[in-house]
C-alpha atoms as a PDB file:
ATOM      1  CA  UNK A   1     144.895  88.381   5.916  1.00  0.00           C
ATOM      2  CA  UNK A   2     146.344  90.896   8.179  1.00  0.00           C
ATOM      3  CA  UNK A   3     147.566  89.728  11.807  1.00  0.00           C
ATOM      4  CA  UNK A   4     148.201  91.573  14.497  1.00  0.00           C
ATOM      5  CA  UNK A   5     149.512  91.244  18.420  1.00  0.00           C
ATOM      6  CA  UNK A   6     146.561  91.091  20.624  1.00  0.00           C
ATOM      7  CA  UNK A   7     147.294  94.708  22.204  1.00  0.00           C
ATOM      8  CA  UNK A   8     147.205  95.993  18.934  1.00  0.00           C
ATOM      9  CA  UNK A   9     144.078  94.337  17.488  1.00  0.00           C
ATOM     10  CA  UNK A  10     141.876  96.585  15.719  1.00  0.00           C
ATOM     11  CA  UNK A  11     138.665  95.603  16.420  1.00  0.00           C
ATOM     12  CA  UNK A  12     136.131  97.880  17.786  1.00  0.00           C
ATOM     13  CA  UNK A  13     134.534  95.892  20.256  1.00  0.00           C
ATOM     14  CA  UNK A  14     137.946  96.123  22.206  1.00  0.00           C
ATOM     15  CA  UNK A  15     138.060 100.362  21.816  1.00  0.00           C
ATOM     16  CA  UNK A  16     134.127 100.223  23.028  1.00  0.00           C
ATOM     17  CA  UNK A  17     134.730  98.218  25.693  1.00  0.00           C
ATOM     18  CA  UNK A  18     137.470 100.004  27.012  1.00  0.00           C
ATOM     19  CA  UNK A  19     136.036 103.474  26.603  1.00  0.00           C
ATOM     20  CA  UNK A  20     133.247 101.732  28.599  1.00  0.00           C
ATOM     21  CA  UNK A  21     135.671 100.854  31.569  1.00  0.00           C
ATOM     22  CA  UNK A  22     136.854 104.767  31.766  1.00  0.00           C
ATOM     23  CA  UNK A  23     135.349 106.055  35.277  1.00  0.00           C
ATOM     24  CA  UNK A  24     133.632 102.839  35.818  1.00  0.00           C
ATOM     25  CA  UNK A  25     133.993  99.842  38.149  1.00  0.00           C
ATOM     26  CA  UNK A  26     131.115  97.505  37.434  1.00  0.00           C
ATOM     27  CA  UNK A  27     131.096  94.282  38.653  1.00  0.00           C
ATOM     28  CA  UNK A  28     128.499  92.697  36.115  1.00  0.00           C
ATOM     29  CA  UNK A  29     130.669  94.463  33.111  1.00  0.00           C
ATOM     30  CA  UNK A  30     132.820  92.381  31.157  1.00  0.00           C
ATOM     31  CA  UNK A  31     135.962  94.959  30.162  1.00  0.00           C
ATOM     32  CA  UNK A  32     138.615  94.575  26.587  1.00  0.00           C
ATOM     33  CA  UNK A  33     140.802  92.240  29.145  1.00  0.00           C
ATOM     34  CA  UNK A  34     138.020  90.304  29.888  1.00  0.00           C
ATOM     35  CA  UNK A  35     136.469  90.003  26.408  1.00  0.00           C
ATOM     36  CA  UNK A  36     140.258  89.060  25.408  1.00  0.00           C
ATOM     37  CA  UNK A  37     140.230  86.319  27.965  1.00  0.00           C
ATOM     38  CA  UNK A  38     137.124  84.691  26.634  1.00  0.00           C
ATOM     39  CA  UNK A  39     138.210  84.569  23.403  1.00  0.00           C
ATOM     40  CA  UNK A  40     140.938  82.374  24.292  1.00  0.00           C
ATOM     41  CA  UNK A  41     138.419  79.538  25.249  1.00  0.00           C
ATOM     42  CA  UNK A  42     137.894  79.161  21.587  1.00  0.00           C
ATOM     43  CA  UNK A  43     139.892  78.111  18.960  1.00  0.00           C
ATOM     44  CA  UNK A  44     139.790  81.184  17.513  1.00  0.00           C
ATOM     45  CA  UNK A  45     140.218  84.104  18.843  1.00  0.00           C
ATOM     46  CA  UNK A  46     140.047  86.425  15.844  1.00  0.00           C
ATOM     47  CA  UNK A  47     137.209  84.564  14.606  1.00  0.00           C
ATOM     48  CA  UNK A  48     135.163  84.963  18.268  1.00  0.00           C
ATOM     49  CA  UNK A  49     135.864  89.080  18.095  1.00  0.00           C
ATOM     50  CA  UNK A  50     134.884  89.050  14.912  1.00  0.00           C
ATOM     51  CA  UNK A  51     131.524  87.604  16.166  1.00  0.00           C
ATOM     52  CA  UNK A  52     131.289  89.683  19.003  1.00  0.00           C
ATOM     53  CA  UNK A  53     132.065  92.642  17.213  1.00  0.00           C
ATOM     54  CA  UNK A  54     129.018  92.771  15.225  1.00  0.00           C
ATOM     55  CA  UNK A  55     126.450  91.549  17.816  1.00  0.00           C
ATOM     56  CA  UNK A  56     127.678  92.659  20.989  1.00  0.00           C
ATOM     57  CA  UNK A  57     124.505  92.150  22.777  1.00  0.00           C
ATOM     58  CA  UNK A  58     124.128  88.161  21.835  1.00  0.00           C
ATOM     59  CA  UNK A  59     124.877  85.422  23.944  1.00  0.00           C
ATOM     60  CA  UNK A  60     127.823  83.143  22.858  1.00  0.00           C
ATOM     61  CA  UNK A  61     128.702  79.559  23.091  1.00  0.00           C
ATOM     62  CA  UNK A  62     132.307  78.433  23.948  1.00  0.00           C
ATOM     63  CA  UNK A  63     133.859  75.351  24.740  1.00  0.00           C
ATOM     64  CA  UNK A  64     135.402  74.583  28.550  1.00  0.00           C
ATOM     65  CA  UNK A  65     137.910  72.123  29.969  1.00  0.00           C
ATOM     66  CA  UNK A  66     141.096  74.311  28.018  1.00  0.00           C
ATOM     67  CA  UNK A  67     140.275  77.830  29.193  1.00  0.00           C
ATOM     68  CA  UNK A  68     138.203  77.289  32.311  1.00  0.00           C
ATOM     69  CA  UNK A  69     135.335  75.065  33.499  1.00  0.00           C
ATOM     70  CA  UNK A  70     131.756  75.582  35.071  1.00  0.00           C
ATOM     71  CA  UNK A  71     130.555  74.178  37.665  1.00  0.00           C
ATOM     72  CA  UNK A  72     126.553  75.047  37.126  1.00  0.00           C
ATOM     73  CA  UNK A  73     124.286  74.858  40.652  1.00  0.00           C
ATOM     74  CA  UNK A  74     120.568  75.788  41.719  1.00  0.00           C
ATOM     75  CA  UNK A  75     120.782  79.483  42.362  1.00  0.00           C
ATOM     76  CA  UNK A  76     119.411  79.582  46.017  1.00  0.00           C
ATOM     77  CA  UNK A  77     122.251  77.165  46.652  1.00  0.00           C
ATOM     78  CA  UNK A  78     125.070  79.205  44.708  1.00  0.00           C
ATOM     79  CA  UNK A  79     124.006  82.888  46.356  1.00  0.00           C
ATOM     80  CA  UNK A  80     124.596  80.803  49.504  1.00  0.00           C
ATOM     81  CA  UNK A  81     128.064  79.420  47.994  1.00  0.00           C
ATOM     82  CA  UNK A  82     129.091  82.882  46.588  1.00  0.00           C
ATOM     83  CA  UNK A  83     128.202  84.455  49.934  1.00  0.00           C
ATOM     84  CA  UNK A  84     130.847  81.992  51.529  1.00  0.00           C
ATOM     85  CA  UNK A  85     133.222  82.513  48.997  1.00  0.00           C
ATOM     86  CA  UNK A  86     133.212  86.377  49.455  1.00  0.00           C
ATOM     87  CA  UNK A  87     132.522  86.588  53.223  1.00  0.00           C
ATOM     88  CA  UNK A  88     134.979  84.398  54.467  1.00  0.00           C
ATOM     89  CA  UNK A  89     137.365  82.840  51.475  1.00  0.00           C
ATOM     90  CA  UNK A  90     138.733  84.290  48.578  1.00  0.00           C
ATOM     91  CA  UNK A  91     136.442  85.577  45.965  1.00  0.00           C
ATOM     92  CA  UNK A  92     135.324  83.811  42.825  1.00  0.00           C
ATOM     93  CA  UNK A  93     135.961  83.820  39.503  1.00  0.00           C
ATOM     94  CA  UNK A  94     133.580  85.048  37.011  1.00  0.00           C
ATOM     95  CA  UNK A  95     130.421  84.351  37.527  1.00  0.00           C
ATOM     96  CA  UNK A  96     126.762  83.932  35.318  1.00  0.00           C
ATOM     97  CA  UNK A  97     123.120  83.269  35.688  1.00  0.00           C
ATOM     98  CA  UNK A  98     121.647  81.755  32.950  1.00  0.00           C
ATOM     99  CA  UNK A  99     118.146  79.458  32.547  1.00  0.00           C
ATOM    100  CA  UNK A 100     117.329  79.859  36.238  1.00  0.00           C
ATOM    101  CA  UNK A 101     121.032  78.597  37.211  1.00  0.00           C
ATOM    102  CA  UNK A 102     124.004  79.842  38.251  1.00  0.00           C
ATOM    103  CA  UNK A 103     127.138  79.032  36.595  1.00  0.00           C
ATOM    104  CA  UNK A 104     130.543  79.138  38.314  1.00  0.00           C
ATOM    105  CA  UNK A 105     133.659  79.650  36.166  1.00  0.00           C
ATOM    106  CA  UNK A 106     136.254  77.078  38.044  1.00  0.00           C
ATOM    107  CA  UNK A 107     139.770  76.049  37.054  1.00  0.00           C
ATOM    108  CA  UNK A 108     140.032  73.412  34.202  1.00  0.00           C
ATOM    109  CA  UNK A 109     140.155  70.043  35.844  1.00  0.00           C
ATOM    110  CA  UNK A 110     137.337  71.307  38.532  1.00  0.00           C
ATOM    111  CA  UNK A 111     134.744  69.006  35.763  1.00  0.00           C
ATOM    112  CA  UNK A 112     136.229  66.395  36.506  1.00  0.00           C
ATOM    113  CA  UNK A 113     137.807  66.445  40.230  1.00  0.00           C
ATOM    114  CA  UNK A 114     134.752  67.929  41.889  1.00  0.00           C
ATOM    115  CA  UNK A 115     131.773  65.013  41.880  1.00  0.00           C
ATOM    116  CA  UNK A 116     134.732  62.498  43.444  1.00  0.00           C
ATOM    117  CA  UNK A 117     135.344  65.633  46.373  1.00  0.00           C
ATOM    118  CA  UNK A 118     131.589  65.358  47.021  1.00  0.00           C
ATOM    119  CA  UNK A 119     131.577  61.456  46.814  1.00  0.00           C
ATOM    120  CA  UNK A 120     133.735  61.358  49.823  1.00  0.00           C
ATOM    121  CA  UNK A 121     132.620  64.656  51.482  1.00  0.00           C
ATOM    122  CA  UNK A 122     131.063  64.194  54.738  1.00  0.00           C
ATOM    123  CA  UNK A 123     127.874  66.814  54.051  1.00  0.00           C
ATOM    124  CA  UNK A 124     127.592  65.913  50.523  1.00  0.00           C
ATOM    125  CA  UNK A 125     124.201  64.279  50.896  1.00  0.00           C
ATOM    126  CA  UNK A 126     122.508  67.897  51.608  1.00  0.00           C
ATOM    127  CA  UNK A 127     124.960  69.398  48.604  1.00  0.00           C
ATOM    128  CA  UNK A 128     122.495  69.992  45.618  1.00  0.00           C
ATOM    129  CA  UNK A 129     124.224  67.996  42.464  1.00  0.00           C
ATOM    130  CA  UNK A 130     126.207  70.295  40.858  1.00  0.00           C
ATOM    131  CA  UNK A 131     125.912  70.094  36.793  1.00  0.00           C
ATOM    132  CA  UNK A 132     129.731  70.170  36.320  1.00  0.00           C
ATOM    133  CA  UNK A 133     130.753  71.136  32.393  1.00  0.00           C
ATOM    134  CA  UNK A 134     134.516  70.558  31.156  1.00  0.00           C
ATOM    135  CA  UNK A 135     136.262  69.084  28.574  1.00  0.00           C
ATOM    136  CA  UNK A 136     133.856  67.892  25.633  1.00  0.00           C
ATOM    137  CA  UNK A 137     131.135  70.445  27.093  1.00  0.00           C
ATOM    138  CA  UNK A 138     129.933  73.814  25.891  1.00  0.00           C
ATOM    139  CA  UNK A 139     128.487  76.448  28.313  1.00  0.00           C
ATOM    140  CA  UNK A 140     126.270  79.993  26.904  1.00  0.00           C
ATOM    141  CA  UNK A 141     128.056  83.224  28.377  1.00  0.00           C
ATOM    142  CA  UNK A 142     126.381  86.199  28.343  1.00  0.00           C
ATOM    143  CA  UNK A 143     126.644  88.994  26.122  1.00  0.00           C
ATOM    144  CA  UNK A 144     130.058  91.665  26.742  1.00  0.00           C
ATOM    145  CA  UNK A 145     127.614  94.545  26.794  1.00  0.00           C
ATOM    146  CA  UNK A 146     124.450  93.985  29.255  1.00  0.00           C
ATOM    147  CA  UNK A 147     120.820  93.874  26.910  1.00  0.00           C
ATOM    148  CA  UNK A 148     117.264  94.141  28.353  1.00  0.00           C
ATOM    149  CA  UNK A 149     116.802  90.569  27.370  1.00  0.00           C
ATOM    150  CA  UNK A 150     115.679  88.201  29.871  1.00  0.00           C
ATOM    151  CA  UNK A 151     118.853  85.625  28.653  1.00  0.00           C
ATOM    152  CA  UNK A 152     122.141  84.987  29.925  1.00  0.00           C
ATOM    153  CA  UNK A 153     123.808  87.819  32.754  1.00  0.00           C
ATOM    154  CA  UNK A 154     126.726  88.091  34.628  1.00  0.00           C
ATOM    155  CA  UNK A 155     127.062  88.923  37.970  1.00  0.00           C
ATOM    156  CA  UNK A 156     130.885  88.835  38.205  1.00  0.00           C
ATOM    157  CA  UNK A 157     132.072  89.492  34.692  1.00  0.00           C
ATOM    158  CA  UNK A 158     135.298  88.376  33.606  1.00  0.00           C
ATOM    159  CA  UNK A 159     137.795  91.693  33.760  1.00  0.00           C
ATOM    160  CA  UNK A 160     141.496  90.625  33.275  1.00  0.00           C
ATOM    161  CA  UNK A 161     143.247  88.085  30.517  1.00  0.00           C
ATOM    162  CA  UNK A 162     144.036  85.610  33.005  1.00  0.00           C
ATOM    163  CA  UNK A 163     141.472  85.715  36.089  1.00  0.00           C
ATOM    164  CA  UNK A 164     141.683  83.792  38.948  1.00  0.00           C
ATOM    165  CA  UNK A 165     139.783  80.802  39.084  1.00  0.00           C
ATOM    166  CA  UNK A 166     138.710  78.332  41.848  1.00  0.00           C
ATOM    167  CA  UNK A 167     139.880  74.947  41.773  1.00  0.00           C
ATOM    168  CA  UNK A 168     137.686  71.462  42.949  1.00  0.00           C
ATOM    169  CA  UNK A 169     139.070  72.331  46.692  1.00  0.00           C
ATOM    170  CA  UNK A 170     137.746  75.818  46.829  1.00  0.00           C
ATOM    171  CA  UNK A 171     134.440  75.216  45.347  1.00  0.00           C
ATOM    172  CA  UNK A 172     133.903  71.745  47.481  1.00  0.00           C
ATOM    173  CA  UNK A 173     135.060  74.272  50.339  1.00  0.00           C
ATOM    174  CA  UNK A 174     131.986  76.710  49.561  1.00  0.00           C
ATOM    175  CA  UNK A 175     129.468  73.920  49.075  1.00  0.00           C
ATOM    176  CA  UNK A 176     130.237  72.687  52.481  1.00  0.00           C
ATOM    177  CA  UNK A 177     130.023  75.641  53.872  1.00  0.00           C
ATOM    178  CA  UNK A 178     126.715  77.099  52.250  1.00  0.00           C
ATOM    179  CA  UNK A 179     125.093  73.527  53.662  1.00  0.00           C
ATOM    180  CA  UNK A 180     126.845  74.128  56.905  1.00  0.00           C
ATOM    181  CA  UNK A 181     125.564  77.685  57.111  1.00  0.00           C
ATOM    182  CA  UNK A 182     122.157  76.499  56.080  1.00  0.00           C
ATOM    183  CA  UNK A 183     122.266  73.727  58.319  1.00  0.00           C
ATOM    184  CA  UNK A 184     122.977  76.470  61.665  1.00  0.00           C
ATOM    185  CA  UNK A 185     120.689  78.888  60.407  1.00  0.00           C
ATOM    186  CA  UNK A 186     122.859  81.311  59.652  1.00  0.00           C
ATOM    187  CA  UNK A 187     121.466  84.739  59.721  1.00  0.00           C
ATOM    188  CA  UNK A 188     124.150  87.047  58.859  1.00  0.00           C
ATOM    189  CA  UNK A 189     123.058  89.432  56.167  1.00  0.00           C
ATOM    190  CA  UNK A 190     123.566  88.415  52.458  1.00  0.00           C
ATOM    191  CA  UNK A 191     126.020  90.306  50.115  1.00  0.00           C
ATOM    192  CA  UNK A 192     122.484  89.806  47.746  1.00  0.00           C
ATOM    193  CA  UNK A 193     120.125  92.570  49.165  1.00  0.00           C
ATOM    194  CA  UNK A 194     116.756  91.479  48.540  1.00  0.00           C
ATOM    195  CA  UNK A 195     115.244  94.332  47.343  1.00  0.00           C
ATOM    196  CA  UNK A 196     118.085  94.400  44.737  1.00  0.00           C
ATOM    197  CA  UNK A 197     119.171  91.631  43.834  1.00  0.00           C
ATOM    198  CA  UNK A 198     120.396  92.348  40.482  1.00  0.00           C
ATOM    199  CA  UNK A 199     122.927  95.028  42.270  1.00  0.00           C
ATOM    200  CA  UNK A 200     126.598  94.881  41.611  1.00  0.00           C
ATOM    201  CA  UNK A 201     127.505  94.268  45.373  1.00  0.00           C
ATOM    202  CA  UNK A 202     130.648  92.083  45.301  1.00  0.00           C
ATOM    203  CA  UNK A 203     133.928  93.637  46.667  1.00  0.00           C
ATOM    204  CA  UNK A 204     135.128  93.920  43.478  1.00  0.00           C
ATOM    205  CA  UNK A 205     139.229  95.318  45.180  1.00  0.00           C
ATOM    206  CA  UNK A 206     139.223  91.257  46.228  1.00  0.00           C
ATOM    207  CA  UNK A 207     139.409  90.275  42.524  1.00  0.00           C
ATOM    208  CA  UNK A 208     142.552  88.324  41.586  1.00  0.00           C
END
């Protein structure tokens, strides 16, 4: 079998996606770096281009807790978290809808940290349960190149090999703050415009 280094891997999902990224800066578009990144979670990476490589538009299932974990919330509740996260802290990681909920990609650890934060948080009776997937758990991402389907999306695709990721502190920091901001009636616009709100709106030069 031939190997390779991962910079010079021949597969063509890499040279599409990166022709892709020329003159673009989408938000919701996963690029090479990205794709590269996701491939890590599994335990094969060749294997997972491979896959990719012939159906680019399918959904995929990988494994958390190694790579990164999700922290999956009711999507009224994560806008509101995301919205925090943008507005006044510092960004997100990548970031999905999928099934009518909105999954967070968190540090590995956040699984298993984050329902104790929320145990002893203050406000964490008005914090929707978070469905929080790590180590043992598997998690649908969405396809590298957008379909029409009605399945899995991003709205913050993944874009470099090692993203930045929030850890249990930062995402128990945005939950707190979304019910806080709730809780005042905060009525500062959104980052989400409603008539759009499938736009690519995030300050995407605040990526890490």
């Amino acid at each position: 079998m031939t190997t390779w280094t991962r910079d010079e891997a021949p597969h063509d999902i890499f040279r599409f996606l990166r022709e892709g990224d020329e003159g673009r800066h989408q938000t919701a578009r996963v690029t090479a770096d990205g794709a590269s990144w996701l491939a890590s979670a599994t335990g094969s990476r060749e294997a997972a281009l491979t896959r990719w490589e012939s159906r680019p538009t399918s959904p995929a299932a990988l494994p958390c807790g190694s790579v990164f974990d999700v922290v999956n919330v009711d999507p009224v509740f994560g806008r509101r978290m995301l919205d925090r996260l943008w507005e006044e802290g510092p960004g997100s990681g990548p970031v999905a809808v999928h099934r009518g909920r909105m999954m967070l990609f968190a540090a590995p650890g956040t699984a298993q940290r984050l329902p104790a934060l929320l145990e002893w948080e203050e406000w964490s009776d008005a914090v929707p349960r978070p469905l929080c997937h790590g180590i043992g758990d598997a998690v649908t991402v969405p396809p590298l190149v957008p379909s029409d389907s009605t399945g899995p999306r991003w709205l913050v695709a993944p874009d470099t090999r090692n993203p930045w990721l929030p850890g249990p502190e930062v995402v128990l920091w945005a939950c707190v703050r979304a019910v806080r901001a709730a809780s005042a009636a905060d009525v500062r616009v959104s980052i989400f415009p409603p008539a759009d709100p499938g736009a690519n709106v995030y300050d995407v030069s605040r990526r890490r």
